[in-house]
C-alpha atoms as a PDB file:
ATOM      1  CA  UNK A   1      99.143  86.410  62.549  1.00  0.00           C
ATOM      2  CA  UNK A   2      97.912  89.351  60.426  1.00  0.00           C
ATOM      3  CA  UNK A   3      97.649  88.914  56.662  1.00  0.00           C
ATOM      4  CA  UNK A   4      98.039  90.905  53.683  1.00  0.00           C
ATOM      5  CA  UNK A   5      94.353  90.850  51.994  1.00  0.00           C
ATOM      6  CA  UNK A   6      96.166  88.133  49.079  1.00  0.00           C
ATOM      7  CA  UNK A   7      97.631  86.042  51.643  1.00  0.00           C
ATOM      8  CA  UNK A   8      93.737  85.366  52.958  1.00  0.00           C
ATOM      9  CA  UNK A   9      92.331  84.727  49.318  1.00  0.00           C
ATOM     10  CA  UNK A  10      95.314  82.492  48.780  1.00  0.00           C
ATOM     11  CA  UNK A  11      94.471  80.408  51.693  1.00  0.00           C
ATOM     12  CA  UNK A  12      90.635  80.497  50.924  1.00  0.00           C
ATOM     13  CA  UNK A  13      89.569  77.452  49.425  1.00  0.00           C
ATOM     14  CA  UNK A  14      85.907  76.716  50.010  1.00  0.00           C
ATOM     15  CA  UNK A  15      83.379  74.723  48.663  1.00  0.00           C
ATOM     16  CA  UNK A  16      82.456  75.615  45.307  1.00  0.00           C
ATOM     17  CA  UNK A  17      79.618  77.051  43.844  1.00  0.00           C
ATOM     18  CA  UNK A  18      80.119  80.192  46.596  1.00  0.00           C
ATOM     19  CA  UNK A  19      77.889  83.178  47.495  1.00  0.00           C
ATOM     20  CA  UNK A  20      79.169  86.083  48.538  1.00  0.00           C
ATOM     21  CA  UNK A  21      76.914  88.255  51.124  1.00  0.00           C
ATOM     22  CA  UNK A  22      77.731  91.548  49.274  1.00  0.00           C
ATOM     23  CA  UNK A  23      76.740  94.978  51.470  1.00  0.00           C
ATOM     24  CA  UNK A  24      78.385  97.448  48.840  1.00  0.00           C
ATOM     25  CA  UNK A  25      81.427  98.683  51.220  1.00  0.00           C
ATOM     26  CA  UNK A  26      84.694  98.125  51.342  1.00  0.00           C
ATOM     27  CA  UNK A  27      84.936  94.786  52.486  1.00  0.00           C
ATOM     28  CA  UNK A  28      82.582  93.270  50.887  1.00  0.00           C
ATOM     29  CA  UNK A  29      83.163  94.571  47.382  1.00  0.00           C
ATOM     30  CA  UNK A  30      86.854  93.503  47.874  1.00  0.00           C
ATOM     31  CA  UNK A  31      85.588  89.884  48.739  1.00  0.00           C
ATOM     32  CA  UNK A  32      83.431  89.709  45.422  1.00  0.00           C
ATOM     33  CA  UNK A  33      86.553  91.034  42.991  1.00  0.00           C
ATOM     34  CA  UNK A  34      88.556  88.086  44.930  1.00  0.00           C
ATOM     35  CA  UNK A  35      86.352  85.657  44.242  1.00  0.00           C
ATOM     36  CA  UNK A  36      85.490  86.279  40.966  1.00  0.00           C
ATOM     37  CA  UNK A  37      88.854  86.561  40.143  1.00  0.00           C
ATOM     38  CA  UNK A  38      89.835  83.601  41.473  1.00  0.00           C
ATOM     39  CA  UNK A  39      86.844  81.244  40.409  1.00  0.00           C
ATOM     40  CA  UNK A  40      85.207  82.813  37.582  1.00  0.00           C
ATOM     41  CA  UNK A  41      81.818  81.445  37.236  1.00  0.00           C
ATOM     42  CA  UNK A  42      81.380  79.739  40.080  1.00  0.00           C
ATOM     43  CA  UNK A  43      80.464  82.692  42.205  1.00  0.00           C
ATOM     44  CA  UNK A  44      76.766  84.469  43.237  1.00  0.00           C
ATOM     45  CA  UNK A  45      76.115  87.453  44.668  1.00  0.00           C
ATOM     46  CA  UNK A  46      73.340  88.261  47.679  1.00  0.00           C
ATOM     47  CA  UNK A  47      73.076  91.997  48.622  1.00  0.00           C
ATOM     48  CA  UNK A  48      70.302  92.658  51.587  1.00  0.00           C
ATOM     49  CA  UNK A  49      68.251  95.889  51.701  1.00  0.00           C
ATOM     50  CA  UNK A  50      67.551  97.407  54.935  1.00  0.00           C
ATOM     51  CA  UNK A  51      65.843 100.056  53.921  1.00  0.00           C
ATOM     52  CA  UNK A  52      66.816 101.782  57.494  1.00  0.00           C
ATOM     53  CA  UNK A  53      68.944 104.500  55.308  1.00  0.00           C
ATOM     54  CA  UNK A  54      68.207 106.805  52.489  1.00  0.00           C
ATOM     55  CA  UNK A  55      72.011 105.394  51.539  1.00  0.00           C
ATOM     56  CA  UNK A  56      70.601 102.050  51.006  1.00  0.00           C
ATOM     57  CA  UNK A  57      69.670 102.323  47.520  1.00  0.00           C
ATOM     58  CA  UNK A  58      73.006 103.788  46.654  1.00  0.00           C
ATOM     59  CA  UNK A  59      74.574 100.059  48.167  1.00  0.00           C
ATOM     60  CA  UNK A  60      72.090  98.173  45.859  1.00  0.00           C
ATOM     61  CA  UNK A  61      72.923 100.557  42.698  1.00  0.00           C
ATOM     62  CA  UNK A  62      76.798  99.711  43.178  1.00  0.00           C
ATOM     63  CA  UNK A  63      76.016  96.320  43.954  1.00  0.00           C
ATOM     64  CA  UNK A  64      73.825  95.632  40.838  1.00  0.00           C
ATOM     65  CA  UNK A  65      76.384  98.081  38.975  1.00  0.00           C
ATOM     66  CA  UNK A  66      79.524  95.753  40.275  1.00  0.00           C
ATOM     67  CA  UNK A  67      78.024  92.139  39.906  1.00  0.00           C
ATOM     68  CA  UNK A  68      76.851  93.292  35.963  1.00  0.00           C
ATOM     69  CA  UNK A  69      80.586  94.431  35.154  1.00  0.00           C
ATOM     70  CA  UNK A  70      81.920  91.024  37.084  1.00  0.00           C
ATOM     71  CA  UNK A  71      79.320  89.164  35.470  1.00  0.00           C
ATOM     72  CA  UNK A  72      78.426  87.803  38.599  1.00  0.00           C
ATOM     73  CA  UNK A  73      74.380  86.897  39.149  1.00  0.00           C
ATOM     74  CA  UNK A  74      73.371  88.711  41.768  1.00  0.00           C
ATOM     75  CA  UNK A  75      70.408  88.301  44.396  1.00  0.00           C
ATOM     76  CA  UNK A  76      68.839  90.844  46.162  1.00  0.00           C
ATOM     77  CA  UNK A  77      66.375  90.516  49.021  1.00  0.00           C
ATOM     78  CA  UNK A  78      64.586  93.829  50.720  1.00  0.00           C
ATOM     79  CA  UNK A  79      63.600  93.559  54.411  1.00  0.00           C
ATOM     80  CA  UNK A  80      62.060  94.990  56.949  1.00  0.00           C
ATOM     81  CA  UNK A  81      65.080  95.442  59.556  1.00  0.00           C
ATOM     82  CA  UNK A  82      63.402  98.178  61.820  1.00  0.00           C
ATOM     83  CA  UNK A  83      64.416  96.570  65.721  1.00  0.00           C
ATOM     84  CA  UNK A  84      61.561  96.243  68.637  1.00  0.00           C
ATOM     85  CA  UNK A  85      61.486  98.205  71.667  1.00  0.00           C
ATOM     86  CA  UNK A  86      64.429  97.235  73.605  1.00  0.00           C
ATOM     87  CA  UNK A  87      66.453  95.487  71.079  1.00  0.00           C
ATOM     88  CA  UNK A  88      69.837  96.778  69.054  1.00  0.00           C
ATOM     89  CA  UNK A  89      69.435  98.244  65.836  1.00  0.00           C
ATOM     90  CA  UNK A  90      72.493  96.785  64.801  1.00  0.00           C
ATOM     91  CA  UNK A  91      71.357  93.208  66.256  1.00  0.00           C
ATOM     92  CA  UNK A  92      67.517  93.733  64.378  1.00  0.00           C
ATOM     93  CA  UNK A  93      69.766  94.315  61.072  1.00  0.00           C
ATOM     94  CA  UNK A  94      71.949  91.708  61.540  1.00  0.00           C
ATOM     95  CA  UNK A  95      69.777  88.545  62.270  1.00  0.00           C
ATOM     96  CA  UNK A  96      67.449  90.010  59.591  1.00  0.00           C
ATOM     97  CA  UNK A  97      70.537  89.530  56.840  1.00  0.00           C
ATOM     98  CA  UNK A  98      71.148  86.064  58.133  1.00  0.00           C
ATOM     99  CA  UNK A  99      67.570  85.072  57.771  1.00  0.00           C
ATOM    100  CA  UNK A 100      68.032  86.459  54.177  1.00  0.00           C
ATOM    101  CA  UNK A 101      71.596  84.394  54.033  1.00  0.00           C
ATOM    102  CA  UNK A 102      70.344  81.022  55.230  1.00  0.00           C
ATOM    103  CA  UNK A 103      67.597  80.931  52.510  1.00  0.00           C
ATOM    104  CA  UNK A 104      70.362  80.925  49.697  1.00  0.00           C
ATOM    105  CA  UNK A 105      69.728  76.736  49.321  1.00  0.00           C
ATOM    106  CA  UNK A 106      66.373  77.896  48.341  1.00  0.00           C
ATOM    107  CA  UNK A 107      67.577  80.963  45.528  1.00  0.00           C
ATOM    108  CA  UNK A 108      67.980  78.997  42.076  1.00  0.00           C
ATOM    109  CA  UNK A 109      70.873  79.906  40.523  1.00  0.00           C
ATOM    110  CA  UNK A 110      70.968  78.404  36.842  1.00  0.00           C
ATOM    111  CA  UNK A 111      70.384  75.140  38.774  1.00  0.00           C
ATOM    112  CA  UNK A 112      73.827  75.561  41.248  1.00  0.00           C
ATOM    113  CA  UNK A 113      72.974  74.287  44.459  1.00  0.00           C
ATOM    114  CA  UNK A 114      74.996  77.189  47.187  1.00  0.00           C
ATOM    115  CA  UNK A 115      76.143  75.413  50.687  1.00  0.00           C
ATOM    116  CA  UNK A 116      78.788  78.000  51.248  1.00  0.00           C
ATOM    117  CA  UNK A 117      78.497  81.754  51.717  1.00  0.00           C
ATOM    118  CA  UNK A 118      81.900  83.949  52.773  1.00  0.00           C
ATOM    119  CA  UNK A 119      81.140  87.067  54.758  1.00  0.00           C
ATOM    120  CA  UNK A 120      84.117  89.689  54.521  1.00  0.00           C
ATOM    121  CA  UNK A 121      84.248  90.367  58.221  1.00  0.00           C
ATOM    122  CA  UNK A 122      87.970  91.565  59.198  1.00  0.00           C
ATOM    123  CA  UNK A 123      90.852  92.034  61.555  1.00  0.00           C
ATOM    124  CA  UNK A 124      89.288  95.279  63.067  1.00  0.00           C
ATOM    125  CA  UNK A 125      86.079  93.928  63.119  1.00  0.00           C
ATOM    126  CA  UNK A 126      86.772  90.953  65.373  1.00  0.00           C
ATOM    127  CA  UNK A 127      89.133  93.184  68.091  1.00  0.00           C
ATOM    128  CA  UNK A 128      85.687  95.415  68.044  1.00  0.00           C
ATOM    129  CA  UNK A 129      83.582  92.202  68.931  1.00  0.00           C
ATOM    130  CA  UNK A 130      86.166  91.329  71.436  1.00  0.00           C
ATOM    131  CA  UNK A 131      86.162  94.658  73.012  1.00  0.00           C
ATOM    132  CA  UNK A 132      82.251  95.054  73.275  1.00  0.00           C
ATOM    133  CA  UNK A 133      82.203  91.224  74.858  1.00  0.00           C
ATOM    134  CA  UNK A 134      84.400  92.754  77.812  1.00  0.00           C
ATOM    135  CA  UNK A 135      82.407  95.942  77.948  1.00  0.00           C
ATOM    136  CA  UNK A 136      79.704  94.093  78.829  1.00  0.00           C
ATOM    137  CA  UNK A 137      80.983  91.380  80.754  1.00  0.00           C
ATOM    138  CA  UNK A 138      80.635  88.213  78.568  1.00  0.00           C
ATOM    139  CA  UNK A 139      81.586  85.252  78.937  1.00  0.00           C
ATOM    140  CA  UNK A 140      83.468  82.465  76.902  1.00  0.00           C
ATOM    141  CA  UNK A 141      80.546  82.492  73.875  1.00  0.00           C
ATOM    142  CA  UNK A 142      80.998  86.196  73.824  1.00  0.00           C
ATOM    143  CA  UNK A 143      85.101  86.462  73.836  1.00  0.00           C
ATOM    144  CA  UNK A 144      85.318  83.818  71.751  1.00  0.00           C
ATOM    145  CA  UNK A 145      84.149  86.204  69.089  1.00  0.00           C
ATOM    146  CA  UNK A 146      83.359  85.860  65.685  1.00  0.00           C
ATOM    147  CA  UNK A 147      84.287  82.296  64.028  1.00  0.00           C
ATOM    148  CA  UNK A 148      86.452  81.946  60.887  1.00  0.00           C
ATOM    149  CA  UNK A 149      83.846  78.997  59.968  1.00  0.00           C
ATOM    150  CA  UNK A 150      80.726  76.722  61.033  1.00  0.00           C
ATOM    151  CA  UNK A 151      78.285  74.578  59.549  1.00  0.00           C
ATOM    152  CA  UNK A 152      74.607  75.299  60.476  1.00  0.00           C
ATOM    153  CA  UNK A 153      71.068  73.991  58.880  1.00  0.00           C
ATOM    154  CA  UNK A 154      73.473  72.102  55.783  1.00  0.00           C
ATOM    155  CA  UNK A 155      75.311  75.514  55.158  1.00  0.00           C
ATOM    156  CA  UNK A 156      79.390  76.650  55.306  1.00  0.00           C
ATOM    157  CA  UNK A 157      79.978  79.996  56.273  1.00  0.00           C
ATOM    158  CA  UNK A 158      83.818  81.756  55.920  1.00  0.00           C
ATOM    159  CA  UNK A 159      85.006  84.658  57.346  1.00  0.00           C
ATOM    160  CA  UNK A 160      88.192  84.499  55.064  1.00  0.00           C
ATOM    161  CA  UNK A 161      89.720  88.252  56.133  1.00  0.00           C
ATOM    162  CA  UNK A 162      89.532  88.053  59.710  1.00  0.00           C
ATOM    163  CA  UNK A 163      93.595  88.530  59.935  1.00  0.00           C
ATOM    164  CA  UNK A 164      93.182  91.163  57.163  1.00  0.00           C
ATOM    165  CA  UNK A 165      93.158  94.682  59.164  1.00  0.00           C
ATOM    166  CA  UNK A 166      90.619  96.822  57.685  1.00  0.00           C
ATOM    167  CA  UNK A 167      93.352  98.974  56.249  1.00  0.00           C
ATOM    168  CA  UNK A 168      95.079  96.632  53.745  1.00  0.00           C
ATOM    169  CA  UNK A 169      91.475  96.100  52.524  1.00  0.00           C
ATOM    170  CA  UNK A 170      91.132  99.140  51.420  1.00  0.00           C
ATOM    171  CA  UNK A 171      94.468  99.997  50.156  1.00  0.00           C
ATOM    172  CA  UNK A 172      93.668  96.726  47.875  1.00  0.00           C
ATOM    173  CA  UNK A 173      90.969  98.501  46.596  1.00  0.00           C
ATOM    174  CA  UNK A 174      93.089 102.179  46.161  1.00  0.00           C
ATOM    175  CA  UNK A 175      95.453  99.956  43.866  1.00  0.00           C
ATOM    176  CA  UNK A 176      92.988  98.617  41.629  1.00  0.00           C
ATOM    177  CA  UNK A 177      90.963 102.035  41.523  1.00  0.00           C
ATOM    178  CA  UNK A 178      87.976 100.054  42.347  1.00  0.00           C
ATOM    179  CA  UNK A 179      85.221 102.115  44.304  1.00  0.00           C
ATOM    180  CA  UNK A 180      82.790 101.238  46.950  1.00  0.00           C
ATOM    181  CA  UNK A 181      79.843 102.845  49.144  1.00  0.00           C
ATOM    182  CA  UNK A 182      80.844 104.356  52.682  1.00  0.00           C
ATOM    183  CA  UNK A 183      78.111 103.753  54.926  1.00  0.00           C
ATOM    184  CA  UNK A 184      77.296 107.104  56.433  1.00  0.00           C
ATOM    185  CA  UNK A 185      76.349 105.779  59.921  1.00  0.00           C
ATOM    186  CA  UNK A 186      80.394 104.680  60.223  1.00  0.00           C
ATOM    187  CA  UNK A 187      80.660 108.360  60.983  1.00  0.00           C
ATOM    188  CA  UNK A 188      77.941 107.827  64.139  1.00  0.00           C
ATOM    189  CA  UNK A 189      79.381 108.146  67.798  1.00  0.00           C
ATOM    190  CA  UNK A 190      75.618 106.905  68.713  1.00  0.00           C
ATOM    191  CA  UNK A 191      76.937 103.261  68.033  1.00  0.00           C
ATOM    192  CA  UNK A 192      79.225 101.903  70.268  1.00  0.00           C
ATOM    193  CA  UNK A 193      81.530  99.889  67.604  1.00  0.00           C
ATOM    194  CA  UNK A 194      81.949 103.365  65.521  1.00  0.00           C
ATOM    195  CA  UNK A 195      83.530 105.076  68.694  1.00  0.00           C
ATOM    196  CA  UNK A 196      85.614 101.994  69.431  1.00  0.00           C
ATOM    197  CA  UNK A 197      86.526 102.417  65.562  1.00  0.00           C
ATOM    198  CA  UNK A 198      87.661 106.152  65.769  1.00  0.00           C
ATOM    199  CA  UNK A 199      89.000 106.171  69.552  1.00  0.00           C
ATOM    200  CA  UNK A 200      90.091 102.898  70.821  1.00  0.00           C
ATOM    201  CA  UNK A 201      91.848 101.222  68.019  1.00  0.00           C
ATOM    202  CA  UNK A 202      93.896 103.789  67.342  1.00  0.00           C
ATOM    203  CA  UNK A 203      95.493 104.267  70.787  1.00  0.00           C
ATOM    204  CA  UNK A 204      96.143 100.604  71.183  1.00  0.00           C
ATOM    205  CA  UNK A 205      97.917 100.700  67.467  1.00  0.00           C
ATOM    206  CA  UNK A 206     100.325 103.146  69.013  1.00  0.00           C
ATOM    207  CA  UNK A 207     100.589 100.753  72.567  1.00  0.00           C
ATOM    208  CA  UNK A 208     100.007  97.337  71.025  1.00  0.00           C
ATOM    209  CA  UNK A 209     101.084  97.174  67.496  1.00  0.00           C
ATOM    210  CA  UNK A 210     100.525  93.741  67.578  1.00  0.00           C
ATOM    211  CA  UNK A 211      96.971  93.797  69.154  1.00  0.00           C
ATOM    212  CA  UNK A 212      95.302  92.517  66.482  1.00  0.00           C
ATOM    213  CA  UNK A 213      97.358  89.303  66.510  1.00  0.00           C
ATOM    214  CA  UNK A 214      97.031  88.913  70.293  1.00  0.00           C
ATOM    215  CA  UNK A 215      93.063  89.667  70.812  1.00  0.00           C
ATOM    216  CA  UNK A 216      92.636  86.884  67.807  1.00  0.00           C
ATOM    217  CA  UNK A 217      94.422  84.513  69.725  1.00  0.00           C
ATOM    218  CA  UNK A 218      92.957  85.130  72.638  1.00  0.00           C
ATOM    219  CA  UNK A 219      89.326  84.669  71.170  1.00  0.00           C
ATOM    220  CA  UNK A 220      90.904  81.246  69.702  1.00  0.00           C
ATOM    221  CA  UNK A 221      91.863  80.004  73.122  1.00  0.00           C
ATOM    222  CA  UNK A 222      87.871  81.513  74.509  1.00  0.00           C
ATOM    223  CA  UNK A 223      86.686  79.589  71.803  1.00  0.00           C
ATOM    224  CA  UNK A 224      88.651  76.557  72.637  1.00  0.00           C
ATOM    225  CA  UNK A 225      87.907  76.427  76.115  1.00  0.00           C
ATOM    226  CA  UNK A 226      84.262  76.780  75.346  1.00  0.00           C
ATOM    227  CA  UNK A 227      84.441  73.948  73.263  1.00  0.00           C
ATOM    228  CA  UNK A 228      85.118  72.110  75.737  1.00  0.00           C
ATOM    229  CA  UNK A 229      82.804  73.441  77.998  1.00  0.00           C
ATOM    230  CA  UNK A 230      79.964  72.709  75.820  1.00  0.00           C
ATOM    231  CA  UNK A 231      81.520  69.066  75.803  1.00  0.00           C
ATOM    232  CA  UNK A 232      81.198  68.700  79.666  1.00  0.00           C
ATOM    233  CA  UNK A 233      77.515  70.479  79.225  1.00  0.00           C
ATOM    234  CA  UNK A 234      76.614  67.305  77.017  1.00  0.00           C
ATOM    235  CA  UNK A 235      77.715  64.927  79.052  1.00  0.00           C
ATOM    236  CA  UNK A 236      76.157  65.991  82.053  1.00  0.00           C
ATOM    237  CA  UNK A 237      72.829  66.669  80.783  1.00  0.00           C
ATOM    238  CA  UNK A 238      72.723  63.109  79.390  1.00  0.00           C
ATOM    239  CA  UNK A 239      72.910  61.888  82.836  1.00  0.00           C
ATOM    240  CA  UNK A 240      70.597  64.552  84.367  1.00  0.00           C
ATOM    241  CA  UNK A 241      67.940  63.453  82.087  1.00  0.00           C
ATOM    242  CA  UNK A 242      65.207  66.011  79.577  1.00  0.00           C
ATOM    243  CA  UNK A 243      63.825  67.823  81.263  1.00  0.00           C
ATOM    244  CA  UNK A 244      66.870  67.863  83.737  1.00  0.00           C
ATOM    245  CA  UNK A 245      65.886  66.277  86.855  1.00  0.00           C
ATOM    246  CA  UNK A 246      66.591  68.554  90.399  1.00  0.00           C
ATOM    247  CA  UNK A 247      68.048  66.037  92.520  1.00  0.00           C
ATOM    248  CA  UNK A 248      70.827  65.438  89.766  1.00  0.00           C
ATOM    249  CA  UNK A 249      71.147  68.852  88.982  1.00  0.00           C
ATOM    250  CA  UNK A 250      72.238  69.591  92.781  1.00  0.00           C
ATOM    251  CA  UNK A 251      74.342  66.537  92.880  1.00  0.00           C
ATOM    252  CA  UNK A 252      76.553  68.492  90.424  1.00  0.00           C
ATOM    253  CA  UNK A 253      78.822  71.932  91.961  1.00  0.00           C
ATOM    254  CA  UNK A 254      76.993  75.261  91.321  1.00  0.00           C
ATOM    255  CA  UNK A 255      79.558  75.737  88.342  1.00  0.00           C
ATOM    256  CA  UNK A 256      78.675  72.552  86.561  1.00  0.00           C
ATOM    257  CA  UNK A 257      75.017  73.323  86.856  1.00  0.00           C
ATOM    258  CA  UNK A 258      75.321  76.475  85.384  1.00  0.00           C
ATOM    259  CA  UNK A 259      77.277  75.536  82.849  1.00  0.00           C
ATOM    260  CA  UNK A 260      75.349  72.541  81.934  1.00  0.00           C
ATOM    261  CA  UNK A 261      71.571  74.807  82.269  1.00  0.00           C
ATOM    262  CA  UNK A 262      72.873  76.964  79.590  1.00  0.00           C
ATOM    263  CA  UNK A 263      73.779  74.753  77.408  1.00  0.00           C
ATOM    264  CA  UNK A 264      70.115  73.408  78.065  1.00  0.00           C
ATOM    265  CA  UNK A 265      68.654  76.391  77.334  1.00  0.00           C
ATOM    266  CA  UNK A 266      70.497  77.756  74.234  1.00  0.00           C
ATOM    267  CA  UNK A 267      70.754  74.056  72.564  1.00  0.00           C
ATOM    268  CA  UNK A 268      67.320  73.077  73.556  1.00  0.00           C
ATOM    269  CA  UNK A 269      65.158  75.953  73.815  1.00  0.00           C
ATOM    270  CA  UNK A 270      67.202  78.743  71.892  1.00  0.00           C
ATOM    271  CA  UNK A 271      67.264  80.954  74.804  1.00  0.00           C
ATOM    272  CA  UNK A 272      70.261  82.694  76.307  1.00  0.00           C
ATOM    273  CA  UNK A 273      69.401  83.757  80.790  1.00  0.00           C
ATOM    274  CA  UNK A 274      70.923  86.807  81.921  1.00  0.00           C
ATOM    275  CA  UNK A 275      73.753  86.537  84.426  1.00  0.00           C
ATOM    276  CA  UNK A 276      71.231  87.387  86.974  1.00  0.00           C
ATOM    277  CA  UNK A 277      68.930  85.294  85.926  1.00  0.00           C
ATOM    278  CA  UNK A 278      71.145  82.067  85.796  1.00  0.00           C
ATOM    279  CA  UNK A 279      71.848  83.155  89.499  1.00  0.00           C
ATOM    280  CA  UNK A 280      68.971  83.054  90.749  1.00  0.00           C
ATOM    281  CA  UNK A 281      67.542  80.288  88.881  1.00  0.00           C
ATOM    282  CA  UNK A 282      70.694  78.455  90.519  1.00  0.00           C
ATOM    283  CA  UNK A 283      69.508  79.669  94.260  1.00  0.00           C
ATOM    284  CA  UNK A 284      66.121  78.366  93.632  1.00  0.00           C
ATOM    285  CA  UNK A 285      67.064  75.029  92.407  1.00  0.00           C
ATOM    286  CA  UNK A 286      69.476  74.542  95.687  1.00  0.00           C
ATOM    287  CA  UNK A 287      66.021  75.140  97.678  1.00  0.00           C
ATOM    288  CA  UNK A 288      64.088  72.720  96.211  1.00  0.00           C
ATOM    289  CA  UNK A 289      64.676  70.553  99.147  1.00  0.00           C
ATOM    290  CA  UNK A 290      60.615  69.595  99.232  1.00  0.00           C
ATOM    291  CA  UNK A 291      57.846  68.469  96.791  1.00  0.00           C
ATOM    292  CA  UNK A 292      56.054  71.720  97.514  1.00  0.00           C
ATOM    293  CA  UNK A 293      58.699  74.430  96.727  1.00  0.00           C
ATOM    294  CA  UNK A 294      57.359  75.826  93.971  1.00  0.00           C
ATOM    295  CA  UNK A 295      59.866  77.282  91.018  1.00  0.00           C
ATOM    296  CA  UNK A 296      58.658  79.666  88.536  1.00  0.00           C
ATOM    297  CA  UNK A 297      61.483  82.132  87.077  1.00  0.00           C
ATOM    298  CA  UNK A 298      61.803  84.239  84.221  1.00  0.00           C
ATOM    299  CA  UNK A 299      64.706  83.134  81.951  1.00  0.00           C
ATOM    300  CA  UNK A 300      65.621  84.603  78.763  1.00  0.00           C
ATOM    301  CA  UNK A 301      62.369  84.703  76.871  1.00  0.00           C
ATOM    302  CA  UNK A 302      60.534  82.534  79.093  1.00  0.00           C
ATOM    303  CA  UNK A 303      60.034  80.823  82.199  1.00  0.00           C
ATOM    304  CA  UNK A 304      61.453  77.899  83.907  1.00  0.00           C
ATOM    305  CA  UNK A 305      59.480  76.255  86.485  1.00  0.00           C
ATOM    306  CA  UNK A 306      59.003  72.799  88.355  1.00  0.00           C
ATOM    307  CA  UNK A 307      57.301  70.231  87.310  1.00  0.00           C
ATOM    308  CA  UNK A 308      57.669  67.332  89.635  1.00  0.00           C
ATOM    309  CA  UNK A 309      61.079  66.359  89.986  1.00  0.00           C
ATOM    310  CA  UNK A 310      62.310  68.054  87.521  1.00  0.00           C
ATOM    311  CA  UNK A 311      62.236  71.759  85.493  1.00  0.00           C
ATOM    312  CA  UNK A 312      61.407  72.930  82.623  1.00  0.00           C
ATOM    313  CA  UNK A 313      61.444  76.011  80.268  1.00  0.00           C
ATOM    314  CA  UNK A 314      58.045  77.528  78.650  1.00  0.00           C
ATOM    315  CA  UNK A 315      58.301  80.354  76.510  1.00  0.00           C
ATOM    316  CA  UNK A 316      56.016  83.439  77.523  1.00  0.00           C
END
């Protein structure tokens, strides 16, 4: 169910020290005056610098301005966030401010050691990550949407405010007279989530007032069943041997092989196939019905090919 913004920091309870990944707008700032609020000292600060935006130093001025008046030590990290040919701007930004977030074990803080970092991540912002997951035909991993928590490499994250509509964040803010930094590419139709911002969400608030509630449930169950999914994907590559072996892979329906080669390939070799991709790979292992059918087929950022009885995944 939705929650009012002190409803969520009521229910937070995370491991203490905390960092806070602060970006300067709404959300985040709102997640820092929580916190602080609510454990005083035992909170830190990390702002990231893109430096895509002549805006950016106007985040890290309110962010150094806002930690100094919380008393709050702050951290900030510039980095180079530009995105390759081919690849999202918003995806280059993003796995650019997690690198920055999983080195906070590293940042000393008067001697705290931080193994939990909150992100402010709302209501609105996990019905947009829903939404783009159908646009382009995801599957479970990309419906299941964003996580309220996970461990990974000895850290907790939190997404405390995903039931918090992006609203109620800000009319938090309004009655404290706190300020923040709009980011001025919100305003951008270029970017797919800003157009889903301005033209979907509000014409499901006047079908489904209660859409929020039910695309967050749905995600749980995605997430749920993926769970599971992952749990078959374990279990059947322990009996189909590393690297998986053919003739046990085709023992298995076309289903369970695909399911159980991308778990292989994301758990193992950090690589994701395309739909097409997984396809085909799946035609050519149904072939291999000699020792001289030869297999060599570009998936994700590499290549999987046959080597003996089995296959195996090089990068390029």
């Amino acid at each position: 169910m939705s929650q009012t913004f002190a409803q969520a920091l009521a229910a937070f309870n995370p491991g203490l020290p905390l960092a806070v990944a602060l970006s300067g707008g709404a959300d985040s700032t709102a997640l820092l005056l929580a916190c602080a609020g609510k454990w005083p000292s035992q909170v830190r600060a990390i702002h990231v610098h893109h430096g895509l935006q002549a805006a950016a130093d106007g985040f890290e001025r309110h962010c150094v301005a806002l930690c100094a008046r919380l008393n709050v030590p702050l951290v900030v990290r510039r980095v180079d966030a530009r995105h390759a040919s081919g690849e999202s701007p918003e995806n280059a930004a993003r796995m650019a401010r997690y690198k920055v977030f999983s080195d906070v074990p590293s940042v000393e803080w008067s001697g705290l050691a931080i193994n939990n970092i909150a992100l402010a991540q709302h209501a609105d912002d996990q019905v947009e990550t829903v939404l783009l997951a159908l646009s382009r035909g995801a599957g479970l991993p990309g419906l299941a949407a964003m996580p309220a928590h996970w461990r990974r490499n000895g850290l907790t994250w939190h997404r405390p405010l995903l039931a918090v509509p992006g609203l109620a964040i800000r009319d938090w803010l309004r009655e404290r007279r706190e300020s923040w930094i709009e980011d001025p590419s919100n305003g951008d139709p270029g970017f797919t989530r800003n157009r889903i911002r301005a033209q979907l969400l509000p014409v499901l608030d006047a079908a489904f007032p209660q859409f929020r509630d039910t695309f967050s449930r749905s995600a749980a169950h995605a997430a749920e069943a993926q769970t599971v999914l992952n749990e078959v994907a374990a279990q059947d590559l322990a009996g189909l041997g590393m690297p998986p072996q053919i003739a046990r892979l085709q023992a298995l329906s076309r289903a369970r092989q695909a399911n159980a080669l991308r778990h292989w390939l994301r758990s193992v070799h950090a690589t994701t196939p395309s739909a097409a991709q997984l396809a085909e790979l799946l035609d050519q292992i149904a072939n291999c019905t000699t020792r001289g059918h030869r297999l060599h087929l570009k998936v994700g950022r590499g290549f999987v090919q046959r080597l003996g009885g089995c296959i195996d995944w090089r990068s390029a």
